[in-house]
C-alpha atoms as a PDB file:
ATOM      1  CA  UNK A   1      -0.132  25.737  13.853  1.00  0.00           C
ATOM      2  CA  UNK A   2       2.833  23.866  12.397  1.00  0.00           C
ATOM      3  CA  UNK A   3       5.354  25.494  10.355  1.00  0.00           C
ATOM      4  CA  UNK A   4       6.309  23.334   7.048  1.00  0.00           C
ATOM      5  CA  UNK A   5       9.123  21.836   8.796  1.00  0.00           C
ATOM      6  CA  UNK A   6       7.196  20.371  11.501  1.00  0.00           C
ATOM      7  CA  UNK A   7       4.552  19.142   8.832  1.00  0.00           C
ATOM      8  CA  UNK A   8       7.095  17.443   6.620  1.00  0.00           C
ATOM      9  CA  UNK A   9       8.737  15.618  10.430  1.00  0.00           C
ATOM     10  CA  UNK A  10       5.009  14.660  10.872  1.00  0.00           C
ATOM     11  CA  UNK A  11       4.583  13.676   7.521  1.00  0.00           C
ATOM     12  CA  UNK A  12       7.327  11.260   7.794  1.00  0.00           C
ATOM     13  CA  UNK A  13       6.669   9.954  11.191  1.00  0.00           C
ATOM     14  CA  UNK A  14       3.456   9.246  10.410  1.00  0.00           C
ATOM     15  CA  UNK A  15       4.520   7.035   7.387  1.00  0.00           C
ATOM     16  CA  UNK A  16       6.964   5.006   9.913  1.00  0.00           C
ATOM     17  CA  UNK A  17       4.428   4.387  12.344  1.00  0.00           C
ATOM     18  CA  UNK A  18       1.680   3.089   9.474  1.00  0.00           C
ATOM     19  CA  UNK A  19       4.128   0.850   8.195  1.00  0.00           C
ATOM     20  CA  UNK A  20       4.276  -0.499  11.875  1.00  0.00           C
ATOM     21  CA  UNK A  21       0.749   0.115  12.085  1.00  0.00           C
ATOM     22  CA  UNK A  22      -0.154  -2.506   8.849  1.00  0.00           C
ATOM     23  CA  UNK A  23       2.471  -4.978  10.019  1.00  0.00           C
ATOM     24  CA  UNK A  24       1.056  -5.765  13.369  1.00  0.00           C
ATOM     25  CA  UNK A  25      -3.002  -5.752  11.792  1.00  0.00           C
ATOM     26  CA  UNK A  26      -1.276  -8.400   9.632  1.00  0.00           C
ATOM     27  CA  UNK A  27       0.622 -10.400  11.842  1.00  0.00           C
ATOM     28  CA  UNK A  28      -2.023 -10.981  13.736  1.00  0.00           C
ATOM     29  CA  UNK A  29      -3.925 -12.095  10.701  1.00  0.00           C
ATOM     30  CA  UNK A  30      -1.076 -13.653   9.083  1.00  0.00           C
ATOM     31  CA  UNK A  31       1.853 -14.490  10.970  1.00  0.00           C
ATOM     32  CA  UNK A  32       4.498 -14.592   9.056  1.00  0.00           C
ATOM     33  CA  UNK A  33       4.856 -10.765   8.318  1.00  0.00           C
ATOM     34  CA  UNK A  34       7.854  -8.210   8.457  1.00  0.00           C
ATOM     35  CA  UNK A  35       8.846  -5.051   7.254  1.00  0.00           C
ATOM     36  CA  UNK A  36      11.986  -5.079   4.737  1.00  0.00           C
ATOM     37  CA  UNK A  37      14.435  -3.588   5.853  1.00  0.00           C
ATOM     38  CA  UNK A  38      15.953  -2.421   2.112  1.00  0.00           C
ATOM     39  CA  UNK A  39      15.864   1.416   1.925  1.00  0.00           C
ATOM     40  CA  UNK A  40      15.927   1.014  -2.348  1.00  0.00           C
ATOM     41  CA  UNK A  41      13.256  -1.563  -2.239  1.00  0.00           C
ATOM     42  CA  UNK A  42       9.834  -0.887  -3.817  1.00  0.00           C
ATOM     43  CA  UNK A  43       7.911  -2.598  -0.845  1.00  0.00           C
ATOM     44  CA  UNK A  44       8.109  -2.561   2.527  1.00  0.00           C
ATOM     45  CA  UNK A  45       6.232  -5.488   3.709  1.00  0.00           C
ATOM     46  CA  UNK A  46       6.518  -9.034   2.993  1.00  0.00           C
ATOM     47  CA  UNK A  47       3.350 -11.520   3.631  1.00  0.00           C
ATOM     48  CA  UNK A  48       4.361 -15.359   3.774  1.00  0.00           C
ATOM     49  CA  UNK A  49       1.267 -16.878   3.621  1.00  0.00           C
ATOM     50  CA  UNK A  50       1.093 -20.908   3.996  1.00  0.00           C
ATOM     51  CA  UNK A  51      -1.408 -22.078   1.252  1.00  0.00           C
ATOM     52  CA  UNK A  52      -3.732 -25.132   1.682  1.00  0.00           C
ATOM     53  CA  UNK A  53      -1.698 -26.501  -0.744  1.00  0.00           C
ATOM     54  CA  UNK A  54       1.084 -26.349   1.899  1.00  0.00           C
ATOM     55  CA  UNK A  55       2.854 -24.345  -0.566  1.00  0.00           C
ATOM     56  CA  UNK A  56       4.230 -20.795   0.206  1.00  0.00           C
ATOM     57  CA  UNK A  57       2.448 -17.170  -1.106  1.00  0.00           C
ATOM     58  CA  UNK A  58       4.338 -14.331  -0.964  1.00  0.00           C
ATOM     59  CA  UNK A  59       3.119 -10.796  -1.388  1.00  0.00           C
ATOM     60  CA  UNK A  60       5.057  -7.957  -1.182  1.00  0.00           C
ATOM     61  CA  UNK A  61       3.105  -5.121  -0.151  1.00  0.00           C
ATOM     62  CA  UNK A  62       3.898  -1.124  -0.505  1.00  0.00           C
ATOM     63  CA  UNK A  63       2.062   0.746   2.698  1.00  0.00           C
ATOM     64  CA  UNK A  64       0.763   4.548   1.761  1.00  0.00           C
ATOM     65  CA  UNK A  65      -0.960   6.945   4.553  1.00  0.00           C
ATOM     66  CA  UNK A  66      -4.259   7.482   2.491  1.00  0.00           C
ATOM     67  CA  UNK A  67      -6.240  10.480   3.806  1.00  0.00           C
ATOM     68  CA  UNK A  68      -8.770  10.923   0.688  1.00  0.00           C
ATOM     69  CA  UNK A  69      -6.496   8.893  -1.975  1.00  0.00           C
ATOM     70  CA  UNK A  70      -4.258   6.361  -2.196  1.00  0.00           C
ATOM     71  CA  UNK A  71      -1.022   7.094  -4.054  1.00  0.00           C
ATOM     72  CA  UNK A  72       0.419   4.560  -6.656  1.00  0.00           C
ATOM     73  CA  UNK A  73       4.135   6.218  -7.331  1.00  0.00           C
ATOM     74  CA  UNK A  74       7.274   5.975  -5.283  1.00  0.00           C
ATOM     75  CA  UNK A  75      10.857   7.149  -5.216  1.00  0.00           C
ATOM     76  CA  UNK A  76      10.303  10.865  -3.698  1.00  0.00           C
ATOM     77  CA  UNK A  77      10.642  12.568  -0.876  1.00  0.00           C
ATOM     78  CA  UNK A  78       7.520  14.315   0.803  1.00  0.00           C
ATOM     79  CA  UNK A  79       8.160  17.195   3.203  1.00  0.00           C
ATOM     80  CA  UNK A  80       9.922  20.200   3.340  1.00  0.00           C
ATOM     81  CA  UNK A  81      13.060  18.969   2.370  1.00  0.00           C
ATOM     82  CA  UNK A  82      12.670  17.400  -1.167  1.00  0.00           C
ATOM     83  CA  UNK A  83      16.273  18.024  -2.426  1.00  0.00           C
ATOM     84  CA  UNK A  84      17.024  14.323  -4.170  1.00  0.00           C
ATOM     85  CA  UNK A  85      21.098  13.094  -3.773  1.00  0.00           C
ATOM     86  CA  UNK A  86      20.494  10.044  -5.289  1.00  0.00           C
ATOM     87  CA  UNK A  87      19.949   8.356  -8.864  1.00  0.00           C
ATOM     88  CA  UNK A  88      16.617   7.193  -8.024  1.00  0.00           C
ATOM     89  CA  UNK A  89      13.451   8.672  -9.836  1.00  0.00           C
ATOM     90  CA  UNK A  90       9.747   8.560  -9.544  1.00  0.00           C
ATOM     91  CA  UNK A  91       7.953   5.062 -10.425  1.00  0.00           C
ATOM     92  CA  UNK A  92       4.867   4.007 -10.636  1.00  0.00           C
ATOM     93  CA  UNK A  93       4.165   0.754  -8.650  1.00  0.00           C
ATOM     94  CA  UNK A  94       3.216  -2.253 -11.375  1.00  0.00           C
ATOM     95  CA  UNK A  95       3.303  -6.010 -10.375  1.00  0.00           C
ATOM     96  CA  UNK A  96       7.045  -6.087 -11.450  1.00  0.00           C
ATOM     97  CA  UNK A  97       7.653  -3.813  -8.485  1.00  0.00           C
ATOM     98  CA  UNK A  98       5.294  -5.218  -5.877  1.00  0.00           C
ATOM     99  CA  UNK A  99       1.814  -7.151  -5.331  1.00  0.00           C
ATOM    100  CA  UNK A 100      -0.110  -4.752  -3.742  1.00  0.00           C
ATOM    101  CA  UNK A 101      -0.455  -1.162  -1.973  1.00  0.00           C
ATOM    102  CA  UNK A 102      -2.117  -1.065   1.399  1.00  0.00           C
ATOM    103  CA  UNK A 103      -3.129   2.509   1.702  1.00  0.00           C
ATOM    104  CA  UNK A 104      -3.654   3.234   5.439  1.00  0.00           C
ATOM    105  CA  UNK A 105      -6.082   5.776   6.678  1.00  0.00           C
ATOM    106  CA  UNK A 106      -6.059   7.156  10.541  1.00  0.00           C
ATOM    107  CA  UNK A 107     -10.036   7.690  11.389  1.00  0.00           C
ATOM    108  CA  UNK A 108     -10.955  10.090  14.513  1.00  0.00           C
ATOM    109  CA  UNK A 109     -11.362   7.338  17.118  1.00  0.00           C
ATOM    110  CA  UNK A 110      -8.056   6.620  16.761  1.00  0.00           C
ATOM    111  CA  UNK A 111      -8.685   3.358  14.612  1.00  0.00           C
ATOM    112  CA  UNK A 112      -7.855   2.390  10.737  1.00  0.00           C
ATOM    113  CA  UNK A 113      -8.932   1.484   7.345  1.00  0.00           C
ATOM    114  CA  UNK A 114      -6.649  -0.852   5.181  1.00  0.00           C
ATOM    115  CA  UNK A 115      -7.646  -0.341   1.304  1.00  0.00           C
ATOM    116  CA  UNK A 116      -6.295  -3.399  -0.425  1.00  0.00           C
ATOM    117  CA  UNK A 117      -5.373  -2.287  -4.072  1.00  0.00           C
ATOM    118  CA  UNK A 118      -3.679  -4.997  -6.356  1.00  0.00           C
ATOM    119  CA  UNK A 119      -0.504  -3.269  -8.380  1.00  0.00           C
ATOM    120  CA  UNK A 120      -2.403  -5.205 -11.566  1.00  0.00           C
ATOM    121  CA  UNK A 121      -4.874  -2.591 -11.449  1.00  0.00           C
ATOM    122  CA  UNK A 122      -3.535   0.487 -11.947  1.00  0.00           C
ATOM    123  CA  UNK A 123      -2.911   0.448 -15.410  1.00  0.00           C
ATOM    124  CA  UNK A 124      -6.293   0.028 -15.756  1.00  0.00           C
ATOM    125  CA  UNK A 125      -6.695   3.146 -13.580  1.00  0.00           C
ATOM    126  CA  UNK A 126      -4.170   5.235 -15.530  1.00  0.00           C
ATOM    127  CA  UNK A 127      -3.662   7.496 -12.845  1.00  0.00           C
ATOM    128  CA  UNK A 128      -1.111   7.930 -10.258  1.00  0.00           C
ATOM    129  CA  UNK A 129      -3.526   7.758  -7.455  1.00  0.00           C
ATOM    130  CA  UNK A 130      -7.239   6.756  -6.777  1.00  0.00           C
ATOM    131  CA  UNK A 131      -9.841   8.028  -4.678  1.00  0.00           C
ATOM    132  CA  UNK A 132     -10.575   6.335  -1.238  1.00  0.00           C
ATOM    133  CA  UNK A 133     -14.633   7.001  -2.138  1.00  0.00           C
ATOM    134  CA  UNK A 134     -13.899   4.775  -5.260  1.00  0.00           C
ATOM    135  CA  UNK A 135     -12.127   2.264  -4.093  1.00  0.00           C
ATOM    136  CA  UNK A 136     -14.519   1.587  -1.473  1.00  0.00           C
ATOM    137  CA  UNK A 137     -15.269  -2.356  -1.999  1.00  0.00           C
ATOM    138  CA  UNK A 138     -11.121  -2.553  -1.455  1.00  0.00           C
ATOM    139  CA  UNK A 139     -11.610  -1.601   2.221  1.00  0.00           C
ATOM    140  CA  UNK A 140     -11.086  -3.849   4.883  1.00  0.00           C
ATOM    141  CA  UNK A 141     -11.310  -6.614   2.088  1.00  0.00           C
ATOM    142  CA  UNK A 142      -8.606  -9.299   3.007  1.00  0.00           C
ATOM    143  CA  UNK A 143      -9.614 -11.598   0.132  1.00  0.00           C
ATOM    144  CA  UNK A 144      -8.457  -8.698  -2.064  1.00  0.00           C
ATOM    145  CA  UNK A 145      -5.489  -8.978  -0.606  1.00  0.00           C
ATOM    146  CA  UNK A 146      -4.588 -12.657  -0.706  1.00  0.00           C
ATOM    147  CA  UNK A 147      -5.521 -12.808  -4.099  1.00  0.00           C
ATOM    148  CA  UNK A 148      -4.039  -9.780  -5.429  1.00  0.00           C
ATOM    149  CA  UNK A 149      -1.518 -11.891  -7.134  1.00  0.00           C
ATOM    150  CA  UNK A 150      -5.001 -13.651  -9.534  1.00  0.00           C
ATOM    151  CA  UNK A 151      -5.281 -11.458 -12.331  1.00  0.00           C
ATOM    152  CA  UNK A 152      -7.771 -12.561 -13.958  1.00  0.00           C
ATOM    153  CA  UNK A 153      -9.837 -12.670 -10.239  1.00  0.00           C
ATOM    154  CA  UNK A 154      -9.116  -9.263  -9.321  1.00  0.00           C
ATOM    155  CA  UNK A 155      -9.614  -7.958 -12.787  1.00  0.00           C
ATOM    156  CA  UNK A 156     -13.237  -9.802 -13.163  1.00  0.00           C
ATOM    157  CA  UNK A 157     -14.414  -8.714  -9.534  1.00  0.00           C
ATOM    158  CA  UNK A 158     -12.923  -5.111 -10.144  1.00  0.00           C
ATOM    159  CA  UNK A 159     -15.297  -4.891 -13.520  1.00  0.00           C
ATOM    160  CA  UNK A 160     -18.236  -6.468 -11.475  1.00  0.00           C
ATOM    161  CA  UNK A 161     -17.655  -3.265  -8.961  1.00  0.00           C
ATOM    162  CA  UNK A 162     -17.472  -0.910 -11.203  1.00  0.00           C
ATOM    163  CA  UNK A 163     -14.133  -0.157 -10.290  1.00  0.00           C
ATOM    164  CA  UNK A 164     -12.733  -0.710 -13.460  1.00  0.00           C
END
């Protein structure tokens, strides 16, 4: 059994490798994909998306592991050592801070989920996380995703849902 040392290394390498995990199930969908490489920035993925318009999209994307929930705040430390040095605090993502949140979950056969939640919708939610079991319609749903940044699209098809 781990001690809580071991569970807050884990903890963290397991957020490292999802981030690497989501890039490279979107590059192969997307292309033009990279993690940002800004340790204060509220994303960690950028999506430049060419649009039939010929116009670039991008979507900056926040990437949470998401065993039963996917988590909407940032700016803390998980593990065992959550001593904070620095002047940054707790936020809650919002589309000022980024487009969407991928939350990431590992399944047994050694495969993943992507739930697609657009940042627009968790004021809606008015929680700080949201169940993977309601969220459901958000899995594995790439037009979520590339039209996270529609408001008005994501808000009607997340009252049609039920999810809001």
């Amino acid at each position: 059994m781990l001690n809580s040392g071991e569970i807050g290394k884990q903890a963290s390498i397991d957020g490292f490798a999802h981030d690497h995990i989501v890039v490279g199930i979107l590059m192969k969908r997307y292309q033009n994909v990279s993690l940002v490489d800004l340790p204060l920035s509220p994303y960690d993925i950028i999506i430049a998306r060419k649009l039939e318009s010929g116009k670039e999209d991008i979507i900056r994307v926040q990437v949470k592991t998401a065993k039963t929930s996917v988590s909407f705040t940032g700016g803390t430390r998980g593990g065992v050592d959550r001593e904070y040095k620095s002047d940054i605090k707790t936020y809650t993502q919002s589309p000022e801070t980024s487009d969407c949140i991928i939350g990431i979950r590992p399944n047994l056969d050694n495969t993943f989920d992507l739930f697609f939640v657009p940042t627009v919708l968790i004021a809606y939610f008015g929680t700080k996380s949201k169940g993977l079991g309601t969220i459901e319609f958000f899995k594995n749903n790439f037009d979520i995703l590339e039209n996270c940044k529609n408001h008005k699209y994501i808000i009607d098809i997340s009252k049609k849902q039920g999810i809001i």
